[in-house]
N, C-alpha and C. Protein backbone atom coordinates (compact mmCIF):
# COMPACT_ATOMS: atom_id res chain seq x y z
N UNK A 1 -17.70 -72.53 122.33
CA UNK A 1 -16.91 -72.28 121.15
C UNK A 1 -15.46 -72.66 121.38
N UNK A 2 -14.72 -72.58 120.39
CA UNK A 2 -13.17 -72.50 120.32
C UNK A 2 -11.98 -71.31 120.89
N UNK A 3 -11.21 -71.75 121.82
CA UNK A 3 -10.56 -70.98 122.33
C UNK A 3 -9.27 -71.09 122.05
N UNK A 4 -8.21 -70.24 121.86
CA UNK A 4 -6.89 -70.68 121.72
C UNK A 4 -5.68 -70.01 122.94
N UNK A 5 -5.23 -71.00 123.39
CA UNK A 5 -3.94 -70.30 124.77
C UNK A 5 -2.94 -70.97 123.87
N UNK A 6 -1.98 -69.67 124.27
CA UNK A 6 -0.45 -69.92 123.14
C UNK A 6 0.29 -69.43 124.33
N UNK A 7 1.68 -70.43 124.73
CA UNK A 7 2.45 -70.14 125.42
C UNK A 7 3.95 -69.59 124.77
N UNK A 8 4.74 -69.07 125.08
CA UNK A 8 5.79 -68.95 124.49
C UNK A 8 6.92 -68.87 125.53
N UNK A 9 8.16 -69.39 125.96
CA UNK A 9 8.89 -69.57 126.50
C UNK A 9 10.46 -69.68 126.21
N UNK A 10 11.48 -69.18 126.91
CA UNK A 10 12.56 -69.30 125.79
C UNK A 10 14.26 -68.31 126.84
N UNK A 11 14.97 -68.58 126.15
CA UNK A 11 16.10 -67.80 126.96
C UNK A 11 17.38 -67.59 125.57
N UNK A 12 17.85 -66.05 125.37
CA UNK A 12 18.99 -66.13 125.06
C UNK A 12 19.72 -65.85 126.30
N UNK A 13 21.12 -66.46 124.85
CA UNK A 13 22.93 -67.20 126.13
C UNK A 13 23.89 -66.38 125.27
N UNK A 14 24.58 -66.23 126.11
CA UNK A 14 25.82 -65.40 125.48
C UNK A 14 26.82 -66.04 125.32
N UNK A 15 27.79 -65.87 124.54
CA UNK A 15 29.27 -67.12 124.19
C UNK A 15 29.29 -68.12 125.52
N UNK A 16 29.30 -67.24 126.27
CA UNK A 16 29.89 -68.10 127.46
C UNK A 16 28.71 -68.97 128.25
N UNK A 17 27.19 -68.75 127.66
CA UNK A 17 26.33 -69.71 127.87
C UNK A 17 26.02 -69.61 129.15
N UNK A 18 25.85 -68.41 129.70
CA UNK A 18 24.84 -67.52 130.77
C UNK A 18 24.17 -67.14 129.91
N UNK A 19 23.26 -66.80 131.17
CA UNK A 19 21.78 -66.27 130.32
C UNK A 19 21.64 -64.48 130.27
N UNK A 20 21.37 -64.38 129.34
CA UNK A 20 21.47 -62.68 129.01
C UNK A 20 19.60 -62.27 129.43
N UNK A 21 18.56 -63.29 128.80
CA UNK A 21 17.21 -63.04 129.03
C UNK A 21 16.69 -63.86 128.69
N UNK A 22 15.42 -64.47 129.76
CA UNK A 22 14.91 -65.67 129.85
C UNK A 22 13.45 -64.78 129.59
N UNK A 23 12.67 -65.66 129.11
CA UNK A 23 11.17 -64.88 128.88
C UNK A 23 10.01 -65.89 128.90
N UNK A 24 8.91 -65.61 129.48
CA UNK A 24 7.58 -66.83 129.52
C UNK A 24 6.72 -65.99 129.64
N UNK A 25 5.60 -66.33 128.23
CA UNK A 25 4.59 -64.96 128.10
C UNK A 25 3.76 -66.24 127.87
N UNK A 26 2.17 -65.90 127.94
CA UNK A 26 0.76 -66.27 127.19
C UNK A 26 -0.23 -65.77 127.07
N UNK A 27 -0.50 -65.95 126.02
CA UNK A 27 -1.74 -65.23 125.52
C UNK A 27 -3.29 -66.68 125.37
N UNK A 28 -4.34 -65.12 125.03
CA UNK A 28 -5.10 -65.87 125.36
C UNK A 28 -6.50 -65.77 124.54
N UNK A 29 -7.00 -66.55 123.20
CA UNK A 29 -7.55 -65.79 122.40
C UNK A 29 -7.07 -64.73 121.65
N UNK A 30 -5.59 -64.93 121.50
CA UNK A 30 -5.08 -63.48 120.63
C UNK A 30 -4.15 -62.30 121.73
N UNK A 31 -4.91 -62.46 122.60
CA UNK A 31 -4.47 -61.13 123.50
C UNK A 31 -3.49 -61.69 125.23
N UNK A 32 -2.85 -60.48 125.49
CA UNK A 32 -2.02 -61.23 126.57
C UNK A 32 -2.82 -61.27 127.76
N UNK A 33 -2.05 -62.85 127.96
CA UNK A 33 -2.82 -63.24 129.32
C UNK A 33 -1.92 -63.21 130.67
N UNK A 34 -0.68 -63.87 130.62
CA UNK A 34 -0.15 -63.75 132.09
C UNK A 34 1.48 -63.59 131.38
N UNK A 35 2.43 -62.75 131.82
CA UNK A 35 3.68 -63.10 131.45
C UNK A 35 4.54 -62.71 132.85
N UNK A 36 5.53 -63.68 132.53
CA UNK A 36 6.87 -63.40 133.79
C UNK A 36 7.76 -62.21 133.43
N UNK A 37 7.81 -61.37 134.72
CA UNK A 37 8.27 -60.27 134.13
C UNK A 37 9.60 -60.65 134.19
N UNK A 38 10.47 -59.55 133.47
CA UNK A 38 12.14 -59.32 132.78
C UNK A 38 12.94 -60.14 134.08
N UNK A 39 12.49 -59.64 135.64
CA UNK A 39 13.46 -59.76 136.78
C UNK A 39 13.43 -61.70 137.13
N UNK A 40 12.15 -62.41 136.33
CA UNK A 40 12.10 -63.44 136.53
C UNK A 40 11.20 -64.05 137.82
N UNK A 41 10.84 -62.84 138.33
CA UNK A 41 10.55 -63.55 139.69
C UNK A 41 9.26 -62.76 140.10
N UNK A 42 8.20 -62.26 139.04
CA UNK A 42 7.09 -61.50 139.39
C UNK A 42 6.26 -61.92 137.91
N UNK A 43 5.22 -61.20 138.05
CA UNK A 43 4.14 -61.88 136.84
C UNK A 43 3.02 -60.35 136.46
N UNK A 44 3.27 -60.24 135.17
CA UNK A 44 2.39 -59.05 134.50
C UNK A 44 0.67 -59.95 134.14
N UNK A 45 -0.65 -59.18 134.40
CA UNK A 45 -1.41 -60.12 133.82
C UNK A 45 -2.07 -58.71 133.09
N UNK A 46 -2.68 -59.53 131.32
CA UNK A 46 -3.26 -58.68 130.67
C UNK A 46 -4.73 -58.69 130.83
N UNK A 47 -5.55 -59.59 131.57
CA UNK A 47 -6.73 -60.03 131.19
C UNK A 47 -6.66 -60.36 133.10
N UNK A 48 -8.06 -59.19 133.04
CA UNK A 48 -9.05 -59.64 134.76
C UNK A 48 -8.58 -61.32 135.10
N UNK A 49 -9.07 -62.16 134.35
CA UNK A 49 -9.36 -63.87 134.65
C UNK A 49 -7.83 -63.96 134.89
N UNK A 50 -6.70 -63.12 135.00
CA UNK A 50 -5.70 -64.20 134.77
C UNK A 50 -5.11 -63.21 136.35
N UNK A 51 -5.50 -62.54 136.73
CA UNK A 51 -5.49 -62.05 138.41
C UNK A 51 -5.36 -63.34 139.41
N UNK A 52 -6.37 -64.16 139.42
CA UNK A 52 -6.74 -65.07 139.87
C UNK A 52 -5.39 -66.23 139.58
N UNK A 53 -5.00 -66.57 138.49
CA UNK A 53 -3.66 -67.70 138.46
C UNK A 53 -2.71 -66.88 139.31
N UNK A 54 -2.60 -65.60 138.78
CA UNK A 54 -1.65 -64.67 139.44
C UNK A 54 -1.25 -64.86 140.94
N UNK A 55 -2.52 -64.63 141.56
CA UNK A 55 -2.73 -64.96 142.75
C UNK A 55 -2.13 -66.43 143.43
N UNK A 56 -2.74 -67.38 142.83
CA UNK A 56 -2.12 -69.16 142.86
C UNK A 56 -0.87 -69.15 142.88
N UNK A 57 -0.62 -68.78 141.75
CA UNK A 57 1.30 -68.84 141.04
C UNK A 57 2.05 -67.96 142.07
N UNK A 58 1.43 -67.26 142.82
CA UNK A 58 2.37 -66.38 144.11
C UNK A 58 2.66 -67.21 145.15
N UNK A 59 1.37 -68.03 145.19
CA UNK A 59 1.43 -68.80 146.59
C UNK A 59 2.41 -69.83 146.34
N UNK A 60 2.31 -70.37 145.19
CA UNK A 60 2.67 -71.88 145.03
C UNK A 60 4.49 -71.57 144.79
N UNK A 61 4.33 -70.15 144.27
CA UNK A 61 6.35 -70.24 144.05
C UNK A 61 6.77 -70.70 142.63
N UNK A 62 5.18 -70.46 141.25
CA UNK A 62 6.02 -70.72 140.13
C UNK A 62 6.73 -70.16 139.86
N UNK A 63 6.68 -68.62 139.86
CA UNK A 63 8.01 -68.27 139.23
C UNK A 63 9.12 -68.40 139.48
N UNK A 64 9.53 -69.06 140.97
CA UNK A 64 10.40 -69.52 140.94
C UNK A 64 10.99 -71.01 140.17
N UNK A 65 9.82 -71.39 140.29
CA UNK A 65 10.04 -72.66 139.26
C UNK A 65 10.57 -72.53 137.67
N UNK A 66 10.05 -71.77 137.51
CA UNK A 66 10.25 -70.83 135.68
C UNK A 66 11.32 -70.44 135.78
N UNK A 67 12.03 -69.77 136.64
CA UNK A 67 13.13 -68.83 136.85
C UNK A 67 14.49 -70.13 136.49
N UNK A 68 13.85 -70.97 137.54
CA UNK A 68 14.78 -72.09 137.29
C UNK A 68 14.79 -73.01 136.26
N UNK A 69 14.25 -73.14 135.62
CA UNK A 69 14.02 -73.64 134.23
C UNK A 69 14.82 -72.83 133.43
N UNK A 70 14.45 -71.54 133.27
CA UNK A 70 14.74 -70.34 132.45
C UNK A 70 16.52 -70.25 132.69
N UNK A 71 16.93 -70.28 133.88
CA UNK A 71 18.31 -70.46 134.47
C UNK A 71 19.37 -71.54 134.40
N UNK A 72 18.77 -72.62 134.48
CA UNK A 72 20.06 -73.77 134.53
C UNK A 72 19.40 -75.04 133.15
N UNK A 73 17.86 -74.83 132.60
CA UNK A 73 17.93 -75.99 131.92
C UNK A 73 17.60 -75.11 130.43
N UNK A 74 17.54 -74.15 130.22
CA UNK A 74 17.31 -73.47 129.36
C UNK A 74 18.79 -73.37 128.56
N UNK A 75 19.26 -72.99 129.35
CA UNK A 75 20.91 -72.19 128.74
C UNK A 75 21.23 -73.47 128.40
């Protein structure tokens, strides 16, 4: 059947164009699947299957990758 993954990604900036809050959530079928938490540098998962990326994305150092996105190309 048909499945739907919706990402959402994004940062507000304050006058001075620092970042006040950077955010990267997805869902999955409707419901949440993996999001970066507030500090930028850890990962909430809503759904068992998404333990497993969780796991990957620790090793590999996305959130640091996100963080930095979220940090210097976002703002």
């Amino acid at each position: 059947g048909t499945h739907t993954l919706q990402l959402m990604f994004g940062c507000n900036v304050g006058p001075d164009r620092r970042l006040l809050l950077g955010f990267w959530q997805s869902a999955y079928d409707g419901g949440d699947f993996i999001a970066l938490n507030e500090d930028l540098r850890s990962w909430t998962v809503g759904e068992t299957v998404a333990s497993i990326i969780k796991s990957k994305w620790e090793i590999s150092g996305e959130a640091e990758f996100q963080r930095n996105y979220l940090e210097v190309k976002c703002v």
